[in-house]
PDB file of N, CA and C in Angstrom:
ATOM      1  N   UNK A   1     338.416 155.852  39.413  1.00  0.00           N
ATOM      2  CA  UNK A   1     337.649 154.665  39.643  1.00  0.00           C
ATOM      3  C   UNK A   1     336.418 154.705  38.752  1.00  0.00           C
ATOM      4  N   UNK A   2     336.471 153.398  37.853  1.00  0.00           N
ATOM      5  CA  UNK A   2     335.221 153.509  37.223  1.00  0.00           C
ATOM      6  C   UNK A   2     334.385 152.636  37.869  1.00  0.00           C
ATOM      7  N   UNK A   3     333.005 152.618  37.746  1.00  0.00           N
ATOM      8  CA  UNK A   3     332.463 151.796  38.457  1.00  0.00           C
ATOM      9  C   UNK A   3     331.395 151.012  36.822  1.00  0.00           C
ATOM     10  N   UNK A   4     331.100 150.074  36.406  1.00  0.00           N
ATOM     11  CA  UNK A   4     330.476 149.626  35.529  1.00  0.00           C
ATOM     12  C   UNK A   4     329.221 148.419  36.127  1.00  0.00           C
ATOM     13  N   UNK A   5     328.195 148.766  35.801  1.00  0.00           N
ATOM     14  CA  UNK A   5     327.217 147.831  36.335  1.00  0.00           C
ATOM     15  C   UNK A   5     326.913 147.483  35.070  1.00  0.00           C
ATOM     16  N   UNK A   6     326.568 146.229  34.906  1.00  0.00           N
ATOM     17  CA  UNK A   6     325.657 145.798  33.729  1.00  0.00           C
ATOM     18  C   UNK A   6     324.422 144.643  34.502  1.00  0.00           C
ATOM     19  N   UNK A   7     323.367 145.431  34.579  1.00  0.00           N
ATOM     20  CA  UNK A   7     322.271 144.655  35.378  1.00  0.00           C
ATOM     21  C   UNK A   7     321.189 144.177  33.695  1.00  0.00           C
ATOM     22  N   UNK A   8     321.233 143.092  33.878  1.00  0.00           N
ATOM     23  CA  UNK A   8     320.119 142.557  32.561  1.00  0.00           C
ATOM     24  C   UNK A   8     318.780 142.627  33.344  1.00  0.00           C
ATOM     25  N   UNK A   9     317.954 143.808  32.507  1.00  0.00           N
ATOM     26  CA  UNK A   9     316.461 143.919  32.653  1.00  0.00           C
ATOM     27  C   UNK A   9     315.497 143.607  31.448  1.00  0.00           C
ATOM     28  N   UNK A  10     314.326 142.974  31.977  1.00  0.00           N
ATOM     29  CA  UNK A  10     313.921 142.828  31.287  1.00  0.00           C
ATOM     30  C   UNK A  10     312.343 143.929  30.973  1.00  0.00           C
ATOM     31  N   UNK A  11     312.252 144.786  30.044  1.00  0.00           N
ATOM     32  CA  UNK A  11     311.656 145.764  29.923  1.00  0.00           C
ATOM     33  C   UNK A  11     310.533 145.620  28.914  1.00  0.00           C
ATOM     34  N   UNK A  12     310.241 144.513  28.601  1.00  0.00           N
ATOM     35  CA  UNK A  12     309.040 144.468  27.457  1.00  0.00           C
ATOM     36  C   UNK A  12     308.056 144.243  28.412  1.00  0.00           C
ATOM     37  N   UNK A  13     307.741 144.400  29.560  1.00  0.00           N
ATOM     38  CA  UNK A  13     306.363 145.081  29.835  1.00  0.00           C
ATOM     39  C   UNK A  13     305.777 143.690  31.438  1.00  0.00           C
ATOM     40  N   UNK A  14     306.693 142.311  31.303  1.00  0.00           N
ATOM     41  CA  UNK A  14     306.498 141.304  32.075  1.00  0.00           C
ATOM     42  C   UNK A  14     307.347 141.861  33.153  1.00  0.00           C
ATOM     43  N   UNK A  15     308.412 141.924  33.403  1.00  0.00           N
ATOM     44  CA  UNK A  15     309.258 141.497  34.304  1.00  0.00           C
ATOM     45  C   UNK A  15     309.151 140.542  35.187  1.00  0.00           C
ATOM     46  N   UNK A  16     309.469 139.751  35.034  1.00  0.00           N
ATOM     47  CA  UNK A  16     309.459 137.868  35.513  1.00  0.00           C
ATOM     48  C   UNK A  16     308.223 138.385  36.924  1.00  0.00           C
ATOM     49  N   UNK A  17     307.737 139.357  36.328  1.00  0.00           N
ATOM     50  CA  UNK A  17     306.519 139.233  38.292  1.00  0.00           C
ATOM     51  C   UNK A  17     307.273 139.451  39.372  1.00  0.00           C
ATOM     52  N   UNK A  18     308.301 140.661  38.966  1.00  0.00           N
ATOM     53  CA  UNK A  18     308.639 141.244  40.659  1.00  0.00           C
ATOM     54  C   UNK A  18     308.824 142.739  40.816  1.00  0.00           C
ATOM     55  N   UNK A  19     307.536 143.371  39.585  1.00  0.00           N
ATOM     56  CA  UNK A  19     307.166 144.450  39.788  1.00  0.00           C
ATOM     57  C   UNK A  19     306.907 144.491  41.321  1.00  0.00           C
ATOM     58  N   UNK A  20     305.995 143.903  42.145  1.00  0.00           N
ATOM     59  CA  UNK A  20     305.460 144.563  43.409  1.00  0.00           C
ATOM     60  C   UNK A  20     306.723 144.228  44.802  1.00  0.00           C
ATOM     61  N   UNK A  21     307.816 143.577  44.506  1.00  0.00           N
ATOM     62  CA  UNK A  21     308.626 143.528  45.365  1.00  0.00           C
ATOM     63  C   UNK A  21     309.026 144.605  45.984  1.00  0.00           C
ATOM     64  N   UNK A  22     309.674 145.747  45.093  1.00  0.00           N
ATOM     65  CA  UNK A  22     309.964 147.254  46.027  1.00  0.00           C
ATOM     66  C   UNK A  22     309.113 147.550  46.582  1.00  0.00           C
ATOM     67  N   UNK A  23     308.004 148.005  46.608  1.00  0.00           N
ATOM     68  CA  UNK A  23     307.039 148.949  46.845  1.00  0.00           C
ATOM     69  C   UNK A  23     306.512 147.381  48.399  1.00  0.00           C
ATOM     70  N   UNK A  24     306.464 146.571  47.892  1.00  0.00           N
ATOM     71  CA  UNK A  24     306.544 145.566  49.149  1.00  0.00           C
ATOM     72  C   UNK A  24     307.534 145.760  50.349  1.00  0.00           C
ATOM     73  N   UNK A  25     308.694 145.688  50.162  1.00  0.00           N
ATOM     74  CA  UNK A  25     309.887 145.746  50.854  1.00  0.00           C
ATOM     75  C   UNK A  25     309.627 147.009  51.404  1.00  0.00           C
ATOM     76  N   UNK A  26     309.374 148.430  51.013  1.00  0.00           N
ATOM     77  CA  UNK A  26     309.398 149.752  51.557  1.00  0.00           C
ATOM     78  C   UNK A  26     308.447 149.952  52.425  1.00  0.00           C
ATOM     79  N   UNK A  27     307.169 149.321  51.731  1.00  0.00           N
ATOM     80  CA  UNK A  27     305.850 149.152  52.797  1.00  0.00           C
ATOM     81  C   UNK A  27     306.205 148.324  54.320  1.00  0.00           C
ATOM     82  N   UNK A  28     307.309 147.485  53.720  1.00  0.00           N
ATOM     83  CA  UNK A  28     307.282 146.675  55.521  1.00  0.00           C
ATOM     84  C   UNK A  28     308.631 147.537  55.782  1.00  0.00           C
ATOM     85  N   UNK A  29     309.277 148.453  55.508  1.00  0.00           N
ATOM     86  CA  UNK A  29     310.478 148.492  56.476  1.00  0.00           C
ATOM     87  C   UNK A  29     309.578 150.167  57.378  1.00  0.00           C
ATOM     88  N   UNK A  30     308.447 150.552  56.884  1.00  0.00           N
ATOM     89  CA  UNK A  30     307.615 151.689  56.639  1.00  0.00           C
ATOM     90  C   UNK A  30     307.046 150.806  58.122  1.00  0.00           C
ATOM     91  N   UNK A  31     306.800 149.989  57.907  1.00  0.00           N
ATOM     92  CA  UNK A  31     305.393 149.759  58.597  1.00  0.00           C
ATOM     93  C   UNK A  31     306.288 149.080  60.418  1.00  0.00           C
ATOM     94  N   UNK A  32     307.234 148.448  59.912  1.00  0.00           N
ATOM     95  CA  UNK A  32     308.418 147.920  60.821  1.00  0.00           C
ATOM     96  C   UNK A  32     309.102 149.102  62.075  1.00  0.00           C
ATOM     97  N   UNK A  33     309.225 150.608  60.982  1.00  0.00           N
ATOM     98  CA  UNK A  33     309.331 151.706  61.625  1.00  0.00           C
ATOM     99  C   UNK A  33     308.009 152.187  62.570  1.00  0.00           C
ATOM    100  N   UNK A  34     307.019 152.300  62.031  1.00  0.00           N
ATOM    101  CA  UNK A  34     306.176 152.862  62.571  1.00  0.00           C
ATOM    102  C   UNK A  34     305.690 151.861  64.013  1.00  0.00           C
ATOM    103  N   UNK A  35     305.887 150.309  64.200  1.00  0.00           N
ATOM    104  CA  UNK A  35     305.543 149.704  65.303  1.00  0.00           C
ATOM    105  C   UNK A  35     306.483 149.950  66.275  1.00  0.00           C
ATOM    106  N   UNK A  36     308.060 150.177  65.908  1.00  0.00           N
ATOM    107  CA  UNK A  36     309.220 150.432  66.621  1.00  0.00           C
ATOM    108  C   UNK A  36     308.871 151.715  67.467  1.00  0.00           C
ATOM    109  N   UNK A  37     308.428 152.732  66.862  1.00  0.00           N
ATOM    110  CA  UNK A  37     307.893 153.907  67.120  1.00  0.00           C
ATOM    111  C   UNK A  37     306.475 154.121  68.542  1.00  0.00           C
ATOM    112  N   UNK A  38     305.907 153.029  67.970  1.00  0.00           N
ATOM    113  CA  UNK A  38     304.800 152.805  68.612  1.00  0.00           C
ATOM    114  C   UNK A  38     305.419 152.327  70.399  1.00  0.00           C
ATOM    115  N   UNK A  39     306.017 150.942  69.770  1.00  0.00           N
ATOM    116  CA  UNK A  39     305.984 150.555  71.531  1.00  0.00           C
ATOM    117  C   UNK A  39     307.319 150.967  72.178  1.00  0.00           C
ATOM    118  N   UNK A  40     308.074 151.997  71.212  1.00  0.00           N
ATOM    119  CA  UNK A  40     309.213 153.044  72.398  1.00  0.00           C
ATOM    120  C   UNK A  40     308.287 154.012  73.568  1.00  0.00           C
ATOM    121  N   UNK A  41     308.942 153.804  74.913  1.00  0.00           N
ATOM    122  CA  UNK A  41     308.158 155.109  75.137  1.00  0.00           C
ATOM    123  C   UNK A  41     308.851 156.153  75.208  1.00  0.00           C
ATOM    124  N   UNK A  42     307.786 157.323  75.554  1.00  0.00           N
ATOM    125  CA  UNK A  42     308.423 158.833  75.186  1.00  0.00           C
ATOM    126  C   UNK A  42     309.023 159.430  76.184  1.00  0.00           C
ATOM    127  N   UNK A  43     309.671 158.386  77.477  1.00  0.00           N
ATOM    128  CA  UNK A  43     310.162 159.091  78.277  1.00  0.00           C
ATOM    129  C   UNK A  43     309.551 158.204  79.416  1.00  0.00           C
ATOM    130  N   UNK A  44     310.360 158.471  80.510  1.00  0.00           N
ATOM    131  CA  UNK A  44     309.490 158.257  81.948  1.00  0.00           C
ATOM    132  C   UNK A  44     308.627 158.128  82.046  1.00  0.00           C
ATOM    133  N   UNK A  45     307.529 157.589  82.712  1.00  0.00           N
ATOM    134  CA  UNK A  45     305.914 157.539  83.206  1.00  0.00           C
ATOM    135  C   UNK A  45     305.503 158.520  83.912  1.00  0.00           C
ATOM    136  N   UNK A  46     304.370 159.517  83.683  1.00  0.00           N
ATOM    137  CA  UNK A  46     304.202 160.827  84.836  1.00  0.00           C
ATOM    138  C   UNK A  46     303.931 160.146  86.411  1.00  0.00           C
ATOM    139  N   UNK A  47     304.367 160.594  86.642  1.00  0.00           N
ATOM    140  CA  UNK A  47     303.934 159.814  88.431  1.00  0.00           C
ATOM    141  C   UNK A  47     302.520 160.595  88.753  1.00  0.00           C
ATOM    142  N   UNK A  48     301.578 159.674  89.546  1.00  0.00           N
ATOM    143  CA  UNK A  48     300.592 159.957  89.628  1.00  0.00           C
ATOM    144  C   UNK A  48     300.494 161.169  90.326  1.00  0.00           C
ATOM    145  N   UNK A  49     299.535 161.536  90.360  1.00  0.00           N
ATOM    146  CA  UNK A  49     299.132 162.755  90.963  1.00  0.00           C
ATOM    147  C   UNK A  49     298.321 162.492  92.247  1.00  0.00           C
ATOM    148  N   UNK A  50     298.653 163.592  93.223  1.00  0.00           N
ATOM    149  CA  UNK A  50     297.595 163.340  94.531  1.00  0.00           C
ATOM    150  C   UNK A  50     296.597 164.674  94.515  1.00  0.00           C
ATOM    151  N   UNK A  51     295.434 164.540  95.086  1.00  0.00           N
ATOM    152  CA  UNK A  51     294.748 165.871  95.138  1.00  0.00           C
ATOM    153  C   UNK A  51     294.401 165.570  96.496  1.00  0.00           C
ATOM    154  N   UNK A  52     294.627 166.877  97.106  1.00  0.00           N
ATOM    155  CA  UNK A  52     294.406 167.323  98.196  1.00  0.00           C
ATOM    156  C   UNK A  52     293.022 167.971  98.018  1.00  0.00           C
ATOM    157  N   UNK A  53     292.467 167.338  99.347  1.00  0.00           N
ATOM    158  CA  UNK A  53     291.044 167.969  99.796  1.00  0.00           C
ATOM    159  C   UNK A  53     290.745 167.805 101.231  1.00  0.00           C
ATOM    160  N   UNK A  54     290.270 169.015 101.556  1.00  0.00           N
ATOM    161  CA  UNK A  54     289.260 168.919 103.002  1.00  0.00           C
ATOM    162  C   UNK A  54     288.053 168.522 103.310  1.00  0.00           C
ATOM    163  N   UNK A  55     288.123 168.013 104.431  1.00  0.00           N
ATOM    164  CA  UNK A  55     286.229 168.001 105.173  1.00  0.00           C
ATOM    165  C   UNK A  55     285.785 168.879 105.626  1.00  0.00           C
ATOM    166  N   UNK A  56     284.816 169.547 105.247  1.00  0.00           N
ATOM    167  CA  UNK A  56     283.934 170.510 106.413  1.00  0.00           C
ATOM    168  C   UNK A  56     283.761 170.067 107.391  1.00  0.00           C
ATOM    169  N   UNK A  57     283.769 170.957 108.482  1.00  0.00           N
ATOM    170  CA  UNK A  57     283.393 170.405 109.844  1.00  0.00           C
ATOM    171  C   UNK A  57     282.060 170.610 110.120  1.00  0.00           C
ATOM    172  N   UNK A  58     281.345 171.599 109.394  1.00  0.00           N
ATOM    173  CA  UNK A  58     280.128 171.625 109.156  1.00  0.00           C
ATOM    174  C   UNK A  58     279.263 170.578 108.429  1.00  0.00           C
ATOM    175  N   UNK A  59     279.608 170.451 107.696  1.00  0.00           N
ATOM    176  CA  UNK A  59     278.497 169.527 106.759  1.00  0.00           C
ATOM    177  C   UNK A  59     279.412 167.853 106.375  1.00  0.00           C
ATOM    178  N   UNK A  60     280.783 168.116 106.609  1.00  0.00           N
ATOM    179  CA  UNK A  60     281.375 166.926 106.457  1.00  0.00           C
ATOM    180  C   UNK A  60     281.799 166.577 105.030  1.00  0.00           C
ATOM    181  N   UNK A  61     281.670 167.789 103.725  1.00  0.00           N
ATOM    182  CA  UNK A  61     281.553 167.460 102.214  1.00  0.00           C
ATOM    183  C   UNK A  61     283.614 167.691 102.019  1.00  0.00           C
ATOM    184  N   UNK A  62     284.031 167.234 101.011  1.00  0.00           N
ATOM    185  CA  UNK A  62     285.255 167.596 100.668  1.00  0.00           C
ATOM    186  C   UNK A  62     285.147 168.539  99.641  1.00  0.00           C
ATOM    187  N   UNK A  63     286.422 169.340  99.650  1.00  0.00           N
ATOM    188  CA  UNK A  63     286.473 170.441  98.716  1.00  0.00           C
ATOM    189  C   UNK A  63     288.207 171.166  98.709  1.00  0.00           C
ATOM    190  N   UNK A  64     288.507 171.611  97.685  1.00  0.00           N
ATOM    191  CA  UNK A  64     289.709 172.448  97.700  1.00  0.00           C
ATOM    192  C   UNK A  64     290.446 172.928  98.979  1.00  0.00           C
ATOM    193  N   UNK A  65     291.358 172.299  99.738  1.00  0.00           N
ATOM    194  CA  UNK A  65     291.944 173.223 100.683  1.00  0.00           C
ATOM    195  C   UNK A  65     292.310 174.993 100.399  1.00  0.00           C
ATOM    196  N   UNK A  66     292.262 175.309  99.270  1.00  0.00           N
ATOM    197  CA  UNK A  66     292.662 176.486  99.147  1.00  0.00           C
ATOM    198  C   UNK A  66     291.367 177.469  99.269  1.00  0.00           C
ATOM    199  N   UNK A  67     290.143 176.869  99.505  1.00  0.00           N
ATOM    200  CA  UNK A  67     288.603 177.851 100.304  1.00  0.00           C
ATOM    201  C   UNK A  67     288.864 178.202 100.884  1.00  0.00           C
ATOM    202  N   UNK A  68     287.883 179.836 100.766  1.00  0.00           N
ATOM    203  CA  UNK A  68     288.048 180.259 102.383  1.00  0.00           C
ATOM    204  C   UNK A  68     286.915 180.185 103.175  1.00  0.00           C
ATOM    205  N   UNK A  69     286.065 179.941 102.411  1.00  0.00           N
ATOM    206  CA  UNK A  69     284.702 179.446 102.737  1.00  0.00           C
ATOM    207  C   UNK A  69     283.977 177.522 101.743  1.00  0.00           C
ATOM    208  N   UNK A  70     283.151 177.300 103.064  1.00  0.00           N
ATOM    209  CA  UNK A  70     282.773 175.458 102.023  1.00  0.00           C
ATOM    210  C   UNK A  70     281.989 176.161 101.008  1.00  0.00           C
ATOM    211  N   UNK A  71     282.444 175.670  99.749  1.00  0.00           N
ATOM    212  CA  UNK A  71     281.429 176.024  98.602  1.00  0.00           C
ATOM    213  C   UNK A  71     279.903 174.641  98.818  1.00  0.00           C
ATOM    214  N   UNK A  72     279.735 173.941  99.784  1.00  0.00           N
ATOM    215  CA  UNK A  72     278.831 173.073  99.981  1.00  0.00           C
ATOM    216  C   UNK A  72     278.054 174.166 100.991  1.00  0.00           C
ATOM    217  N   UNK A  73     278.329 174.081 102.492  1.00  0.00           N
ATOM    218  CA  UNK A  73     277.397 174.842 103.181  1.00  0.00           C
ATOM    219  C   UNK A  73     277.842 176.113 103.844  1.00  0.00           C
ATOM    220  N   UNK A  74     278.773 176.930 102.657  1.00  0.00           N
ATOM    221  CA  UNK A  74     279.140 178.387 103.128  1.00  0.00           C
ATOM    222  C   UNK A  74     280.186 178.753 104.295  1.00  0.00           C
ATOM    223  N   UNK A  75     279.795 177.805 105.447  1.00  0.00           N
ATOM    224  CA  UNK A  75     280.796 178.051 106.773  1.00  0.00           C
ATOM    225  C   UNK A  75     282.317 178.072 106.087  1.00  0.00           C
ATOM    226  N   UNK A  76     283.064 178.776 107.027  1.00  0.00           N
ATOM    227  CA  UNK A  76     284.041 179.405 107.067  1.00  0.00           C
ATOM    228  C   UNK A  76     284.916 178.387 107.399  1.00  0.00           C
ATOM    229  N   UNK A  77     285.753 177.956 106.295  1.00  0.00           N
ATOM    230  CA  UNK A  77     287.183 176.904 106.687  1.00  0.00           C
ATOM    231  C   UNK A  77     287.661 177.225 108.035  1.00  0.00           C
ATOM    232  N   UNK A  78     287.974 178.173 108.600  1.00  0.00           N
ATOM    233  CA  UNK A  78     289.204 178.383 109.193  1.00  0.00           C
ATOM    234  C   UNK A  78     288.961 177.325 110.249  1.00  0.00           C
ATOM    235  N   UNK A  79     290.456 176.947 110.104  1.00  0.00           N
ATOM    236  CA  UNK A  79     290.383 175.366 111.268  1.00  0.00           C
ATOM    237  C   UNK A  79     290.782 175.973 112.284  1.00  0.00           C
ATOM    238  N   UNK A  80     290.121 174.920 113.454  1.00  0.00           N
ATOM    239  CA  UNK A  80     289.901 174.919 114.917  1.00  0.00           C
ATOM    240  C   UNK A  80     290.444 174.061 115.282  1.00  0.00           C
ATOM    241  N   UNK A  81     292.091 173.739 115.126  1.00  0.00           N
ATOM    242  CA  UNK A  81     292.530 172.687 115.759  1.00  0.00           C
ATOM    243  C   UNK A  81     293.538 173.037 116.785  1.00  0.00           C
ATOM    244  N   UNK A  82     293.657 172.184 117.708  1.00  0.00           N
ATOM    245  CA  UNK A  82     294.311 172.475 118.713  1.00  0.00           C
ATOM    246  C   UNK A  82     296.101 172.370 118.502  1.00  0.00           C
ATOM    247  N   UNK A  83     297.154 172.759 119.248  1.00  0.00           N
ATOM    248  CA  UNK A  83     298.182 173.603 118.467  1.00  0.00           C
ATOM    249  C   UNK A  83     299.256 172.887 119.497  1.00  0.00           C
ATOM    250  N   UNK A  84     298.410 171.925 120.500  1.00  0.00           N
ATOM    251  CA  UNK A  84     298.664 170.974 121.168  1.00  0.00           C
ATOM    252  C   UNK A  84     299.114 169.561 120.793  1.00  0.00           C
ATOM    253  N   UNK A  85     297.974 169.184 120.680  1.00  0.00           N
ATOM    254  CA  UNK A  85     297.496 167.771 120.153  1.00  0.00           C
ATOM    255  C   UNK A  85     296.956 167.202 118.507  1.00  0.00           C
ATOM    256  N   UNK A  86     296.695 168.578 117.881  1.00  0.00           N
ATOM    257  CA  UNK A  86     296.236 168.711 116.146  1.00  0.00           C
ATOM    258  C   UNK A  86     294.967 168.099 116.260  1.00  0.00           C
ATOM    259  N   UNK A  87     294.130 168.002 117.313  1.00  0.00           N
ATOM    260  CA  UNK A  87     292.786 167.667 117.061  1.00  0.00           C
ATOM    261  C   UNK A  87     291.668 168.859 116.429  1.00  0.00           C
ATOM    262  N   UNK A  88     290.700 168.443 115.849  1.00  0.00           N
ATOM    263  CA  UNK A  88     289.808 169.437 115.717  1.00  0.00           C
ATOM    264  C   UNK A  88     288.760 169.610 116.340  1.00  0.00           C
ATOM    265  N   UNK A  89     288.417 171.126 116.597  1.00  0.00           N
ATOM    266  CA  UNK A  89     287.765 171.412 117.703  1.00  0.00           C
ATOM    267  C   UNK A  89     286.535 172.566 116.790  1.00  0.00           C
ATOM    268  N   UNK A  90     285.122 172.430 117.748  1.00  0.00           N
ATOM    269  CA  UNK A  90     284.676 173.305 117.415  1.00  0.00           C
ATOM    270  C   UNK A  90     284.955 174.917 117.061  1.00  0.00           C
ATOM    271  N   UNK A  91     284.523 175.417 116.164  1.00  0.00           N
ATOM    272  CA  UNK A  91     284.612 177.176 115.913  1.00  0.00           C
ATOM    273  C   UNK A  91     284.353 178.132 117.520  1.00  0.00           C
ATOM    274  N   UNK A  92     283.302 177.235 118.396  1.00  0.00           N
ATOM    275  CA  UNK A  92     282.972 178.206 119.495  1.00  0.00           C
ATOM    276  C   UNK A  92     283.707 177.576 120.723  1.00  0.00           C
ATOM    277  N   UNK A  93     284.740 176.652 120.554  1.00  0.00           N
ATOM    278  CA  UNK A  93     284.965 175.592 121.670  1.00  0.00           C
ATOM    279  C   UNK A  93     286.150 176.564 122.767  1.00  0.00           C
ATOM    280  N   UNK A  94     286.475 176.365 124.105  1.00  0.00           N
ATOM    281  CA  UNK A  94     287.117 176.753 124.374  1.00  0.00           C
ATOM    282  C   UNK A  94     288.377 176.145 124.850  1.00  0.00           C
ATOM    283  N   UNK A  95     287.971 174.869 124.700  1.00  0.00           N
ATOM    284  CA  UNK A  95     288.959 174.521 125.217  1.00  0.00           C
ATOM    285  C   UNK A  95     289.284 172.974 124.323  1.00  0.00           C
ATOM    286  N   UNK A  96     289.942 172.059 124.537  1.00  0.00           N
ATOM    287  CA  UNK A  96     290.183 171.390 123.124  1.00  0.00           C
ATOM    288  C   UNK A  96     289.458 169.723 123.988  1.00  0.00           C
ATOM    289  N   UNK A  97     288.811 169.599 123.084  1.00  0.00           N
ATOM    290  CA  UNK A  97     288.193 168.447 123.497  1.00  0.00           C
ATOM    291  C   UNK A  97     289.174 167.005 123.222  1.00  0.00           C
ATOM    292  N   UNK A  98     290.191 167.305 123.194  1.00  0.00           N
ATOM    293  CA  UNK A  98     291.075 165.911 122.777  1.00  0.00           C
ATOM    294  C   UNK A  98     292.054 165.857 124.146  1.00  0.00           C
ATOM    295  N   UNK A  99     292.423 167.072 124.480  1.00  0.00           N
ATOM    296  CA  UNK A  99     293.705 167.474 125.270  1.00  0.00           C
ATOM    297  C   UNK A  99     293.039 168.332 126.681  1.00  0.00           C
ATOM    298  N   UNK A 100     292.224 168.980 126.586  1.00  0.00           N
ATOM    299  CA  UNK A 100     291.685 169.960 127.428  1.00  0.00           C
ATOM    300  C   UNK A 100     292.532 171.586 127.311  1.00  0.00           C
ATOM    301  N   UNK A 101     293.242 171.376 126.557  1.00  0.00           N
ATOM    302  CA  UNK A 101     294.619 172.695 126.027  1.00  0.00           C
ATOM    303  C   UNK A 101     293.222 173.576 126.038  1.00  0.00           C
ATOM    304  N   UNK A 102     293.816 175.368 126.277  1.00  0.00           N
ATOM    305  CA  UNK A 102     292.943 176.328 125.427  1.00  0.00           C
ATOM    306  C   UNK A 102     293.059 176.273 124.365  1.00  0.00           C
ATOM    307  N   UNK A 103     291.822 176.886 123.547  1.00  0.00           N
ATOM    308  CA  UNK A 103     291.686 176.742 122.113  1.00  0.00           C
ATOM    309  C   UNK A 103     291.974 178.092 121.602  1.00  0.00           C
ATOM    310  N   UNK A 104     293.001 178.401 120.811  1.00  0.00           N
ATOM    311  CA  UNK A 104     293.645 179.579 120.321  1.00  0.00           C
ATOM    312  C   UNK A 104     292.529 180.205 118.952  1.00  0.00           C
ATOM    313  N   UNK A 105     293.152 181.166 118.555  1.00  0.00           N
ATOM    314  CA  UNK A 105     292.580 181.424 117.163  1.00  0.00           C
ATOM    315  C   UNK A 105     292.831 180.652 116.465  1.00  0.00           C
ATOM    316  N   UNK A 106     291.706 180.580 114.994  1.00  0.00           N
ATOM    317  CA  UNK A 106     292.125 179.635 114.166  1.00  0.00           C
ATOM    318  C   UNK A 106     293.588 180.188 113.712  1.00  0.00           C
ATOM    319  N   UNK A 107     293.861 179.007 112.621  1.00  0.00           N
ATOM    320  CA  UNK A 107     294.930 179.435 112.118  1.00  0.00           C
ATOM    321  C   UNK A 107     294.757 179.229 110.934  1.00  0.00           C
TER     322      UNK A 107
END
């Protein structure tokens, strides 16, 4: 198979003014790519995130459930809730102010 092109150019220095056509055409199939690119997305959406936090029962501030002490006013996380009813009860309480249950160790 031969293949024969005979394309008439014109090379004395004019070319009928369509020097900037390639470099046109490449710039938009360039630029065509890069918006395609743009509004694909890269996957799924991250699902939001939740953060968990506590109240002091002391001072009432939120902070990391994973304290073992409030980094606000020092007292000691350990919850005082009843094992009954899940109310919270004072550190010195004896008995559960929601239910009247005894109040166990924290947990």
């Amino acid at each position: 198979m031969d293949f024969d092109f005979d394309f008439d150019f014109d090379f004395d220095g004019d070319g009928g003014g369509l020097g900037w056509v390639l470099p046109a055409v490449i710039f938009g199939r360039l630029m065509s790519n890069a918006n395609e690119r743009q509004k694909a997305p890269a996957g799924p959406a991250p699902a939001p995130q939740t953060v968990t936090v506590i109240r002091c029962a002391h001072c009432q501030k939120t902070f990391d459930p994973a304290f073992t002490f409030c980094p606000h006013c020092g007292q000691s996380t350990a919850r005082h809730e009843c094992r009954y009813c899940g109310r919270e009860n004072a550190s010195n309480a004896r008995a559960c102010i929601g239910c009247g249950a005894p109040v166990t160790a924290p947990r």
